[in-house]
N, C-alpha and C. Protein backbone atom coordinates (compact mmCIF):
# COMPACT_ATOMS: atom_id res chain seq x y z
N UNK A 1 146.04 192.85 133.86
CA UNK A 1 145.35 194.02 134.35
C UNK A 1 145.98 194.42 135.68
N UNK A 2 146.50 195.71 135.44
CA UNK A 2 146.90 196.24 137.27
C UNK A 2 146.00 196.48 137.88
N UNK A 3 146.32 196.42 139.13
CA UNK A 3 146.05 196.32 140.56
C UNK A 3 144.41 197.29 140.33
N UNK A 4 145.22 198.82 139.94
CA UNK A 4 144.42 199.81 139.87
C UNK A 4 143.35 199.98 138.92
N UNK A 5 143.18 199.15 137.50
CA UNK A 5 142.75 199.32 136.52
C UNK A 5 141.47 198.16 137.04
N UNK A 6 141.86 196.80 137.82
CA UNK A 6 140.60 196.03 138.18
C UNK A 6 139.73 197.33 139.34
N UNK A 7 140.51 197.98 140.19
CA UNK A 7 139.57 198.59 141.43
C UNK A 7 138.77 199.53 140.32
N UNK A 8 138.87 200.04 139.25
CA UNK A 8 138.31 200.94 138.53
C UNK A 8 137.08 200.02 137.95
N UNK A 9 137.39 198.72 137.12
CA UNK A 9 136.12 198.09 136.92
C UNK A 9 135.30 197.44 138.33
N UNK A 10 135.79 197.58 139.13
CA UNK A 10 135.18 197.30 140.24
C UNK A 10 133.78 198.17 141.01
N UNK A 11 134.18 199.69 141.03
CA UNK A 11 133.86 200.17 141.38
C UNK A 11 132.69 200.84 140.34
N UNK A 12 132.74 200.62 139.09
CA UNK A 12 132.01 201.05 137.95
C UNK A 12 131.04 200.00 138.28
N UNK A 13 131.13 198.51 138.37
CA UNK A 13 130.42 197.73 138.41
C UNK A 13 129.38 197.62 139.80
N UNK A 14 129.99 198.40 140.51
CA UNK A 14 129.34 198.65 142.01
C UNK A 14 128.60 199.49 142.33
N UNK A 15 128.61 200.59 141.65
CA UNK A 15 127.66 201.98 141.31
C UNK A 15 127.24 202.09 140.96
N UNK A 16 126.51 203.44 140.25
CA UNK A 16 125.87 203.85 139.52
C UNK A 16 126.62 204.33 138.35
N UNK A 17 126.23 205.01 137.22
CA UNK A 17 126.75 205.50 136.09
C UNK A 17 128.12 206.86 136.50
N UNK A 18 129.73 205.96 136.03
CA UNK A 18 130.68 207.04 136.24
C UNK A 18 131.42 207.79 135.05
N UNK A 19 131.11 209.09 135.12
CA UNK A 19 132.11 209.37 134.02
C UNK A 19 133.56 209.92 134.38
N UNK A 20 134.15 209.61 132.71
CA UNK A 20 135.66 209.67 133.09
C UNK A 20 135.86 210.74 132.44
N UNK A 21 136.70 212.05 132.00
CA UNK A 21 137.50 212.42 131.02
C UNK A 21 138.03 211.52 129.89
N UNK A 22 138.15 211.63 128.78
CA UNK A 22 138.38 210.90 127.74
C UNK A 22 139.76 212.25 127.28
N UNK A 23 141.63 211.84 127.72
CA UNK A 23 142.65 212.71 127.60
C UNK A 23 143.27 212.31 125.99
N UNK A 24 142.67 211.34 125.57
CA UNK A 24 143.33 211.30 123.71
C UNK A 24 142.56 212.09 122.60
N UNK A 25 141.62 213.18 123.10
CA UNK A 25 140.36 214.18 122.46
C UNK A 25 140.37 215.64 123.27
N UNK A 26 141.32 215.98 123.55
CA UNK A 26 141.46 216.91 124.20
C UNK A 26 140.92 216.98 125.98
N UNK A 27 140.39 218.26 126.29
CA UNK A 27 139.30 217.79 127.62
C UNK A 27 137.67 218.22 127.37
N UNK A 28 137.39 218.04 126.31
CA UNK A 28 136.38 218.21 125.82
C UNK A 28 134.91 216.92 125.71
N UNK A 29 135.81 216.07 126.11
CA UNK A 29 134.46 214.23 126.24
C UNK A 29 135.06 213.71 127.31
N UNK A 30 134.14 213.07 127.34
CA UNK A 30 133.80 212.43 128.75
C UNK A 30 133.60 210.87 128.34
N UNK A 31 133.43 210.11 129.09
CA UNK A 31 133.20 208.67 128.45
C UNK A 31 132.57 208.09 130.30
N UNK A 32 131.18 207.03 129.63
CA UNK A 32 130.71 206.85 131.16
C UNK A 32 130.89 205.07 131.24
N UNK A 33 131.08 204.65 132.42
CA UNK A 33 131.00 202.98 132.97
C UNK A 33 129.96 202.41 131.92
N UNK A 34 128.68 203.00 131.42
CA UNK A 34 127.84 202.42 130.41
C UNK A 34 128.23 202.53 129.19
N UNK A 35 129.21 202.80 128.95
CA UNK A 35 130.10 202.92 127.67
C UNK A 35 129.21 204.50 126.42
N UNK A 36 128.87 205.10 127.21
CA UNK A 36 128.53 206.58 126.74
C UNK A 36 129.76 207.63 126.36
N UNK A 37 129.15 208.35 125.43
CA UNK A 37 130.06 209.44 125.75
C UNK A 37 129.66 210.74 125.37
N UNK A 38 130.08 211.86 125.96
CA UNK A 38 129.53 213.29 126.24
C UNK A 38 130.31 214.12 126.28
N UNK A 39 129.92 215.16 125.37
CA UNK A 39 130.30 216.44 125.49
C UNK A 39 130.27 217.26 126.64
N UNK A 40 131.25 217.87 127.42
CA UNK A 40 131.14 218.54 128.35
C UNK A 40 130.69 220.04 128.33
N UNK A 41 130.42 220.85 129.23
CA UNK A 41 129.67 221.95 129.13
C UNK A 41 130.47 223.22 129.26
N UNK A 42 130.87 223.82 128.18
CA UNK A 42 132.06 224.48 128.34
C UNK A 42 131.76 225.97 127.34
N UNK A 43 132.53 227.16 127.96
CA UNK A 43 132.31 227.98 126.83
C UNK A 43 133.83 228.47 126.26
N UNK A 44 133.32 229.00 125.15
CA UNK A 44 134.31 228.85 123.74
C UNK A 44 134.62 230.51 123.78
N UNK A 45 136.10 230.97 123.46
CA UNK A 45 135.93 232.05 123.43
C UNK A 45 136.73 232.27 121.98
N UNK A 46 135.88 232.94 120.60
CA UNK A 46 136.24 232.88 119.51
C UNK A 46 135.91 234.00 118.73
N UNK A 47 136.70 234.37 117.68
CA UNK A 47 136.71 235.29 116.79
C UNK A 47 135.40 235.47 115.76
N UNK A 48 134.92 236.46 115.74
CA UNK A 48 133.54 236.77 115.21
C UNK A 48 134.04 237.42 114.11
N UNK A 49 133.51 237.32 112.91
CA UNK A 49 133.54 237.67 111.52
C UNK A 49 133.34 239.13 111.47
N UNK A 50 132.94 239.68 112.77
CA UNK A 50 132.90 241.47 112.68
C UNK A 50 134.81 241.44 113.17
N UNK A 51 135.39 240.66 113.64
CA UNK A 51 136.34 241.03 114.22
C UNK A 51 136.63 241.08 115.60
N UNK A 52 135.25 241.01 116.61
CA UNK A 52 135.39 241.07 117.33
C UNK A 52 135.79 239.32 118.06
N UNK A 53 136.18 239.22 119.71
CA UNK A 53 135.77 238.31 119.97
C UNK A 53 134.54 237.85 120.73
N UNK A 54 134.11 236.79 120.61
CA UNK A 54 132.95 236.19 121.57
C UNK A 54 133.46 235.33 122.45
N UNK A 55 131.74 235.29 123.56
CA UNK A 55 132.22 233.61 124.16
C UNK A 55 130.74 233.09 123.81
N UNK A 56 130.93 231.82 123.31
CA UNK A 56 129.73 230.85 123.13
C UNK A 56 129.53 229.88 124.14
N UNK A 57 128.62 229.91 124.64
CA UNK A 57 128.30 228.49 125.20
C UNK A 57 127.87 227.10 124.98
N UNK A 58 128.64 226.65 124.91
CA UNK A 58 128.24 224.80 124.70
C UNK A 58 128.03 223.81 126.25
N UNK A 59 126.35 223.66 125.52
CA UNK A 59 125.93 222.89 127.08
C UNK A 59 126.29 221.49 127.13
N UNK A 60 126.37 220.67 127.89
CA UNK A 60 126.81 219.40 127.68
C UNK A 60 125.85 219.03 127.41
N UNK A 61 125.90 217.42 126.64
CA UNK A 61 124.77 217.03 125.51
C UNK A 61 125.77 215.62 125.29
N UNK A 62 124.51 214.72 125.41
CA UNK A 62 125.09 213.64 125.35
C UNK A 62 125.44 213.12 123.52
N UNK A 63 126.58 212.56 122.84
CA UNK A 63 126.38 212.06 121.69
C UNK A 63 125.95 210.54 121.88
N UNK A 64 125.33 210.79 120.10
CA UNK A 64 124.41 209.88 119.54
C UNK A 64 125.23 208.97 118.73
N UNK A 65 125.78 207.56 119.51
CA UNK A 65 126.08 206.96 118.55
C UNK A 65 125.66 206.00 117.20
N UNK A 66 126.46 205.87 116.55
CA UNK A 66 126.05 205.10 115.28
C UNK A 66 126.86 204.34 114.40
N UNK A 67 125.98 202.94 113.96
CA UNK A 67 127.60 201.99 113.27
C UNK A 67 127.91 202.45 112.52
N UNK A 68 129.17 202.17 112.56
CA UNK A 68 130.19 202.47 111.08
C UNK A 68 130.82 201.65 110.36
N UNK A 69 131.97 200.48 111.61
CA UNK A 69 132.47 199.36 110.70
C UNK A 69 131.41 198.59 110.23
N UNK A 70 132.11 197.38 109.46
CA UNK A 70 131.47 196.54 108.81
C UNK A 70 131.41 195.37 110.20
N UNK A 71 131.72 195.84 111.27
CA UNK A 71 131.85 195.01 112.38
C UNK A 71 130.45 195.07 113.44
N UNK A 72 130.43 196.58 113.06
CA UNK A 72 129.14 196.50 113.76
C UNK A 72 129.66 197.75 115.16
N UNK A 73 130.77 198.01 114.98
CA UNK A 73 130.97 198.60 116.11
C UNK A 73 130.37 200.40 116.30
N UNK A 74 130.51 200.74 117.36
CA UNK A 74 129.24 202.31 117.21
C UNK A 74 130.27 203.44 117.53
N UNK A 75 130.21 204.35 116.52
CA UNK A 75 130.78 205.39 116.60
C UNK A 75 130.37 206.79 116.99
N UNK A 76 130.84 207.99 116.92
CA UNK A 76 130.42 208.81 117.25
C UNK A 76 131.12 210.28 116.35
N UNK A 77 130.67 211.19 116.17
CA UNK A 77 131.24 212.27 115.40
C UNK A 77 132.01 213.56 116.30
N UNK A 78 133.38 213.67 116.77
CA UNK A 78 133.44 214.65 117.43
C UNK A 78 134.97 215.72 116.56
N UNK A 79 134.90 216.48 117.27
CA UNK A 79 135.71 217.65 116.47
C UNK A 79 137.21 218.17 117.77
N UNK A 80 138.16 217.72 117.10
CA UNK A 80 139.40 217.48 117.87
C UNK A 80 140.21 217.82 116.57
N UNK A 81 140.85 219.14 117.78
CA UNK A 81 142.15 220.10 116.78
C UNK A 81 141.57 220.85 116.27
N UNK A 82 139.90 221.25 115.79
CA UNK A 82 139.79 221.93 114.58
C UNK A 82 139.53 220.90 113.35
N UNK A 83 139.72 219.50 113.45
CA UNK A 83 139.13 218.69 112.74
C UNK A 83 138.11 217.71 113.41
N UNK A 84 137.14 217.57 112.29
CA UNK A 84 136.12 216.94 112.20
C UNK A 84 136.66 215.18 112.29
N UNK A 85 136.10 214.59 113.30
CA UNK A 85 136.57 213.10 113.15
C UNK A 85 135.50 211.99 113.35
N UNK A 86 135.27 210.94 113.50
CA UNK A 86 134.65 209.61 113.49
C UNK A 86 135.30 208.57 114.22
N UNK A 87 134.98 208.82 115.57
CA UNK A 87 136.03 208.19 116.22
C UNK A 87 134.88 206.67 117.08
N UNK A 88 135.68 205.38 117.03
CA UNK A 88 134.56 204.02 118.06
C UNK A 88 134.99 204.76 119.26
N UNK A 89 132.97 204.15 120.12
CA UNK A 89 133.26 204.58 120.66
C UNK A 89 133.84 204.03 122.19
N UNK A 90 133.78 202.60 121.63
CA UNK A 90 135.04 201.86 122.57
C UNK A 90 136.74 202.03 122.38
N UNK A 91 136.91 202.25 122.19
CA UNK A 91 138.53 203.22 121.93
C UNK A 91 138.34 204.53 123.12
N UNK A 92 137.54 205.41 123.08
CA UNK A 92 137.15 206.60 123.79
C UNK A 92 137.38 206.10 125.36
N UNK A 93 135.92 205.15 125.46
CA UNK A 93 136.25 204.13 126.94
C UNK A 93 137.04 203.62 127.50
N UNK A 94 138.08 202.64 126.66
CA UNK A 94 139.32 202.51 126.97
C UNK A 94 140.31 203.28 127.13
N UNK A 95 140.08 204.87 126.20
CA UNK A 95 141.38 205.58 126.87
C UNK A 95 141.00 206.17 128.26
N UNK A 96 139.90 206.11 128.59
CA UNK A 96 138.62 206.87 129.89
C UNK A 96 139.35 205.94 130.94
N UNK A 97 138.98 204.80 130.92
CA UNK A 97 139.28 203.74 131.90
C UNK A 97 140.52 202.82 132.43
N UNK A 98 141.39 202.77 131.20
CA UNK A 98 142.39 201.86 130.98
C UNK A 98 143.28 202.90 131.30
N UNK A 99 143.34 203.70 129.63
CA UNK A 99 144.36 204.41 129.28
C UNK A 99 145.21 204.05 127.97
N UNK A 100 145.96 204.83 127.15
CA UNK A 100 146.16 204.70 126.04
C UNK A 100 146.88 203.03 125.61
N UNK A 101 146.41 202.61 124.56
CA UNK A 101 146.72 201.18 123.70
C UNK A 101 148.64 201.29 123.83
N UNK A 102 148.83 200.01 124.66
CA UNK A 102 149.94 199.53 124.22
C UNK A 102 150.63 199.55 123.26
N UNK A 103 151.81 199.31 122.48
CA UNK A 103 152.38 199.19 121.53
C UNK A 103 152.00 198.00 120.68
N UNK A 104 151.32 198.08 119.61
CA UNK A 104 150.65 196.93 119.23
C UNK A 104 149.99 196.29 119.05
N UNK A 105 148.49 197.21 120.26
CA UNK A 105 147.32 196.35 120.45
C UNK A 105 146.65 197.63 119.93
N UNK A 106 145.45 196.66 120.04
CA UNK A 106 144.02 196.83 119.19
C UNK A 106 142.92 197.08 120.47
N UNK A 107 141.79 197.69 120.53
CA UNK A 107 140.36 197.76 121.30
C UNK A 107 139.56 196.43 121.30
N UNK A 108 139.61 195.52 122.27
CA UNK A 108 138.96 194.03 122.14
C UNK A 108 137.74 193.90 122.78
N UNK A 109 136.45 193.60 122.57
CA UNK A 109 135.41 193.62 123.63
C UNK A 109 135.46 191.34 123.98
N UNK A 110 135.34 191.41 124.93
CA UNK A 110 135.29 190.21 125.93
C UNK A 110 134.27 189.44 125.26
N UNK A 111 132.96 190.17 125.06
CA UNK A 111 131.82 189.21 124.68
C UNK A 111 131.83 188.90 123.41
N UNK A 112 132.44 189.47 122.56
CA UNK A 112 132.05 189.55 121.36
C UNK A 112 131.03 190.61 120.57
N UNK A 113 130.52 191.25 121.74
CA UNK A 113 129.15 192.07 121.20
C UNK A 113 129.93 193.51 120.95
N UNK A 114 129.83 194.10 119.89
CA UNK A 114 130.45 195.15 119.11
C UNK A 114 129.82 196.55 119.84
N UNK A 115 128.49 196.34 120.44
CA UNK A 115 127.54 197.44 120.95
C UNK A 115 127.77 197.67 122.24
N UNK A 116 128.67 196.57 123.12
CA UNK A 116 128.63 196.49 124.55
C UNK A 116 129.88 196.89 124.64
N UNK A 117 130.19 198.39 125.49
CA UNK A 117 130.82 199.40 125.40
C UNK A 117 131.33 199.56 126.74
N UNK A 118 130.66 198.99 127.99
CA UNK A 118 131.19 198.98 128.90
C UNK A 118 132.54 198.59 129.34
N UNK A 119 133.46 199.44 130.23
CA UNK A 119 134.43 199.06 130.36
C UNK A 119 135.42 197.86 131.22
N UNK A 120 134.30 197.40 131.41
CA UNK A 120 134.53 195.57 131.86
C UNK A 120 134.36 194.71 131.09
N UNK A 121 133.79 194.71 129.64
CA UNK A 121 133.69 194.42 128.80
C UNK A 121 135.12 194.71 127.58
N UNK A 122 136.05 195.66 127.94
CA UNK A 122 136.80 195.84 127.18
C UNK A 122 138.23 195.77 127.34
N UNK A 123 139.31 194.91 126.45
CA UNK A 123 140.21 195.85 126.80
C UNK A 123 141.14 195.56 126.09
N UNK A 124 142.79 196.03 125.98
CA UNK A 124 143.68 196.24 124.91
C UNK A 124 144.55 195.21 124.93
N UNK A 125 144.42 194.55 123.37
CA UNK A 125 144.80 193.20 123.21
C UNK A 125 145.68 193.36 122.06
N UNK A 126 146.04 192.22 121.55
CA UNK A 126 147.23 191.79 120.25
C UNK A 126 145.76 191.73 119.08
N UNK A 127 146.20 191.57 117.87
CA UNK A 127 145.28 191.84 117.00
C UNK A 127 145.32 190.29 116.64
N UNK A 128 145.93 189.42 116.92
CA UNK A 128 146.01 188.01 117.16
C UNK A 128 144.80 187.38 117.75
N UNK A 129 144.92 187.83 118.95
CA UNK A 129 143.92 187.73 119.92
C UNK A 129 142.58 187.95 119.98
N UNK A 130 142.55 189.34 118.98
CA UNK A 130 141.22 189.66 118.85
C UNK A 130 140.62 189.01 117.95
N UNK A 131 141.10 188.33 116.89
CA UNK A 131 140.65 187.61 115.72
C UNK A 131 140.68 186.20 116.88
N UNK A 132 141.10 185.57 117.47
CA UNK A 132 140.85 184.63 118.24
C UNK A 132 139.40 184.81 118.95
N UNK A 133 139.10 186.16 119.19
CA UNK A 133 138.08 186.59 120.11
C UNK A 133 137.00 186.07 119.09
N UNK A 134 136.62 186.67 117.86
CA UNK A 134 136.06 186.43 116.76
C UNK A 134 135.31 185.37 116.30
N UNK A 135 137.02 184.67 116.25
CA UNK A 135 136.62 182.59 116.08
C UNK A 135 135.75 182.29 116.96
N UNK A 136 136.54 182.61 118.22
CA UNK A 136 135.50 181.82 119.14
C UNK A 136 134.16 182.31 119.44
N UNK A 137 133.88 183.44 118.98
CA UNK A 137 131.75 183.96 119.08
C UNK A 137 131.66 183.61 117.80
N UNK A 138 132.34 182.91 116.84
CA UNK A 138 131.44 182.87 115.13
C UNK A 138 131.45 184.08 114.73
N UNK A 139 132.29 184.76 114.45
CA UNK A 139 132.11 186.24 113.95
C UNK A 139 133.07 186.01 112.75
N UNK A 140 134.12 184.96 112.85
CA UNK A 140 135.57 185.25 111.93
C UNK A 140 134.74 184.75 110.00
N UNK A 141 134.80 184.98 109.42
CA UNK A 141 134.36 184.60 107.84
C UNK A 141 135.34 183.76 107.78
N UNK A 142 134.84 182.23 107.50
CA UNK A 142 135.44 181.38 106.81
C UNK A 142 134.44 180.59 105.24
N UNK A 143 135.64 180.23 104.54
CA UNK A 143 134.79 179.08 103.17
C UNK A 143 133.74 180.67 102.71
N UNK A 144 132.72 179.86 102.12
CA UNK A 144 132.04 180.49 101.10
C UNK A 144 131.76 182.27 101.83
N UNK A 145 131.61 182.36 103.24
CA UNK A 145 131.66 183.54 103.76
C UNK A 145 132.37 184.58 103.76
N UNK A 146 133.81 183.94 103.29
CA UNK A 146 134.54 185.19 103.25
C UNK A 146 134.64 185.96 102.33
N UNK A 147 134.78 187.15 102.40
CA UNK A 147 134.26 188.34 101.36
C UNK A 147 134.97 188.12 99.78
N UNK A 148 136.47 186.86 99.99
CA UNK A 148 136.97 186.90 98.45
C UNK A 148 136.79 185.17 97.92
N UNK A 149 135.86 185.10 98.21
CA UNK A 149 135.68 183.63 98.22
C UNK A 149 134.79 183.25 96.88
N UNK A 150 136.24 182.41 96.01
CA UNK A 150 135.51 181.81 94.81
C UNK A 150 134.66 181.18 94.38
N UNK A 151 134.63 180.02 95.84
CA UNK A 151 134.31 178.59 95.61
C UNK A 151 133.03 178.46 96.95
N UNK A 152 131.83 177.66 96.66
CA UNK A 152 131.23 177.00 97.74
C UNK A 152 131.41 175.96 98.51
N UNK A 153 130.87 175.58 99.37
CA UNK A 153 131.79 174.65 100.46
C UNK A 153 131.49 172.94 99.04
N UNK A 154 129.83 173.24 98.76
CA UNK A 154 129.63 172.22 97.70
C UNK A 154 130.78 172.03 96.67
N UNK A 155 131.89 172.64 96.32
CA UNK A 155 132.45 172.57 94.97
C UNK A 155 133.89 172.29 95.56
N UNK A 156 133.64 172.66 96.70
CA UNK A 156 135.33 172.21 97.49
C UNK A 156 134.93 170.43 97.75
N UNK A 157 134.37 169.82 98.53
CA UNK A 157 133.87 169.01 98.62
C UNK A 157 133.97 167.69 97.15
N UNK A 158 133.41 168.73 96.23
CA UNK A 158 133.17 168.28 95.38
C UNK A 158 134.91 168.01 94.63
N UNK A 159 135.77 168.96 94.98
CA UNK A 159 136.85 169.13 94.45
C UNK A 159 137.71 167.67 94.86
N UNK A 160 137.39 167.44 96.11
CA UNK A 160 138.11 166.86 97.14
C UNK A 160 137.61 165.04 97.29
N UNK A 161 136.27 165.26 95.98
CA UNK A 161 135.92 164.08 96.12
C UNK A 161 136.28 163.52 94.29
N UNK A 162 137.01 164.51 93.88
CA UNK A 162 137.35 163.98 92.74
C UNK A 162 136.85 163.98 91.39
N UNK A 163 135.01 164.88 91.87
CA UNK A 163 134.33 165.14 90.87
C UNK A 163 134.03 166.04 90.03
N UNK A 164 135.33 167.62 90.82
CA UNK A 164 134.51 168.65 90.11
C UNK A 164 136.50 169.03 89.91
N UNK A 165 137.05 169.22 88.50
CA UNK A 165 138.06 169.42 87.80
C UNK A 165 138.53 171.20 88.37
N UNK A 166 139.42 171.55 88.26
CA UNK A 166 140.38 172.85 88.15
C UNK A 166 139.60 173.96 87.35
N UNK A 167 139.54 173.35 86.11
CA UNK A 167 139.01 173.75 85.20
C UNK A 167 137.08 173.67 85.14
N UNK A 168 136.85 173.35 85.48
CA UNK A 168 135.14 172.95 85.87
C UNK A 168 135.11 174.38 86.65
N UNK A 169 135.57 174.15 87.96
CA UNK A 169 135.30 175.32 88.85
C UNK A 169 135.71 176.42 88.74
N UNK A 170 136.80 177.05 87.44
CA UNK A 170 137.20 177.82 87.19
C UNK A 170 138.79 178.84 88.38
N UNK A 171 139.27 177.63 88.53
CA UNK A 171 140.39 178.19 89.48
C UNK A 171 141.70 177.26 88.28
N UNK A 172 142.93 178.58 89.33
CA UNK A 172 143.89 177.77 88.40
C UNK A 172 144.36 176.31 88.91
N UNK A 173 145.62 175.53 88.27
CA UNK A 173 145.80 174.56 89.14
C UNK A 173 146.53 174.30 90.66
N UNK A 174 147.09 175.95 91.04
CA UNK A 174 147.79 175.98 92.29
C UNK A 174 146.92 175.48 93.20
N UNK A 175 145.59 176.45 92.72
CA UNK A 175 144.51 176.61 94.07
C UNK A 175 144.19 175.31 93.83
N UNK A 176 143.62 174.88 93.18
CA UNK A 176 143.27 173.63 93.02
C UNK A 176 143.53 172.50 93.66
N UNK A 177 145.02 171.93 93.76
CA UNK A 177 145.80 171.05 94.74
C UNK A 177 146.30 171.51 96.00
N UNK A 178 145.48 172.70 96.17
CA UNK A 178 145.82 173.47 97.41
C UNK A 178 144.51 172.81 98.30
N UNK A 179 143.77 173.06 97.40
CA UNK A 179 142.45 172.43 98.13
C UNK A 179 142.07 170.88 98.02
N UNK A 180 143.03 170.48 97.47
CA UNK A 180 143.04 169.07 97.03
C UNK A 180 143.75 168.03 98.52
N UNK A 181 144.83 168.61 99.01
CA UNK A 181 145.97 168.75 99.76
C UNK A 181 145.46 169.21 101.56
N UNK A 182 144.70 169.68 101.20
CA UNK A 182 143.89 170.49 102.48
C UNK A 182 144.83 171.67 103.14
N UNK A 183 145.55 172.39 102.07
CA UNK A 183 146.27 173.48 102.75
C UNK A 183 145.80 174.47 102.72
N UNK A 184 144.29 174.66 101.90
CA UNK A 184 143.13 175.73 101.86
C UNK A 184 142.05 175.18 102.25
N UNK A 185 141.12 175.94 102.71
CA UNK A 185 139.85 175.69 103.07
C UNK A 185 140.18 173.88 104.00
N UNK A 186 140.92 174.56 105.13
CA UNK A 186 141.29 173.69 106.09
C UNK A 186 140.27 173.24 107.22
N UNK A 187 139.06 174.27 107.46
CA UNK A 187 138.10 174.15 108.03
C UNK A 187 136.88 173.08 108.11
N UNK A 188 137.31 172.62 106.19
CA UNK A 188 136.22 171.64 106.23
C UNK A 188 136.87 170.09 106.33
């Protein structure tokens, strides 16, 4: 973290509620130290279906976020370019605070908590790392948890104690001496 990027969580952490410009969404959001983010108050000057033009006003108004991944993390709905998007809304914060993702990295929160948006809480990591982040709060799916998972921890066990066949558990014989071997389901 540079010099300048700690005095920024510093000073967020020392105050009251700061907002930033959010520059990867045009200048249209804002993103705050409480990991918020807002539409700014701006008017629109656009073509009316008589032909003529208008100006509309858009008051600032805070958005309402809501989960989306399967992670749990909270998103928000905003409209950049003329398209409609679904953007987290820790990504927003980090480009607010940090500034745009390295070559490579991913949006990481510190605690583990997917909802905690603050930008001391966040920041741009290896996708290595973040799955490290994972392991270590119990978040990562291992054995019977993970979403392609054949076998229960009982039948591995069972595999490993000699009592339950290839064919019993319905795997072929790769997996089988894979788990026999402990080069799968290494956890247990």
């Amino acid at each position: 973290m540079t010099p300048a990027q700690h005095h920024k969580i510093l000073v967020v952490q020392a105050g009251a509620e700061v907002w930033k410009p959010v520059p990867a969404y045009g200048q249209h959001y804002e993103a705050s130290s409480c990991g918020r983010i807002r539409v700014k108050d701006r008017i629109v000057v656009k073509a009316h279906r008589s032909g003529c033009t208008m100006r509309q006003h858009y008051p600032m108004r805070l958005l309402i976020p809501y989960k989306k991944s399967r992670y749990g993390h909270l998103c928000v709905h905003i409209e950049f370019n003329g398209q409609k998007r679904n953007v987290a809304v820790h990504r927003m914060v980090l480009f607010a605070f940090v500034g745009p993702a390295p070559a490579g990295c991913e949006a990481c929160h510190n605690d583990g908590d997917a909802t905690n948006n603050q930008p001391s809480n966040l920041r741009w990591d290896t996708h290595a790392a973040n799955n490290a982040d994972r392991k270590r709060h119990g978040r990562y799916a291992l054995g019977e948890h993970h979403h392609a998972a054949k076998l229960t921890t009982d039948q591995v066990l069972a595999i490993r104690g000699g009592t339950l066949t290839a064919e019993q558990a319905g795997i072929c014989r790769e997996h089988f001496w894979s788990i026999r071997s402990r080069r799968s389901w290494r956890h247990l």
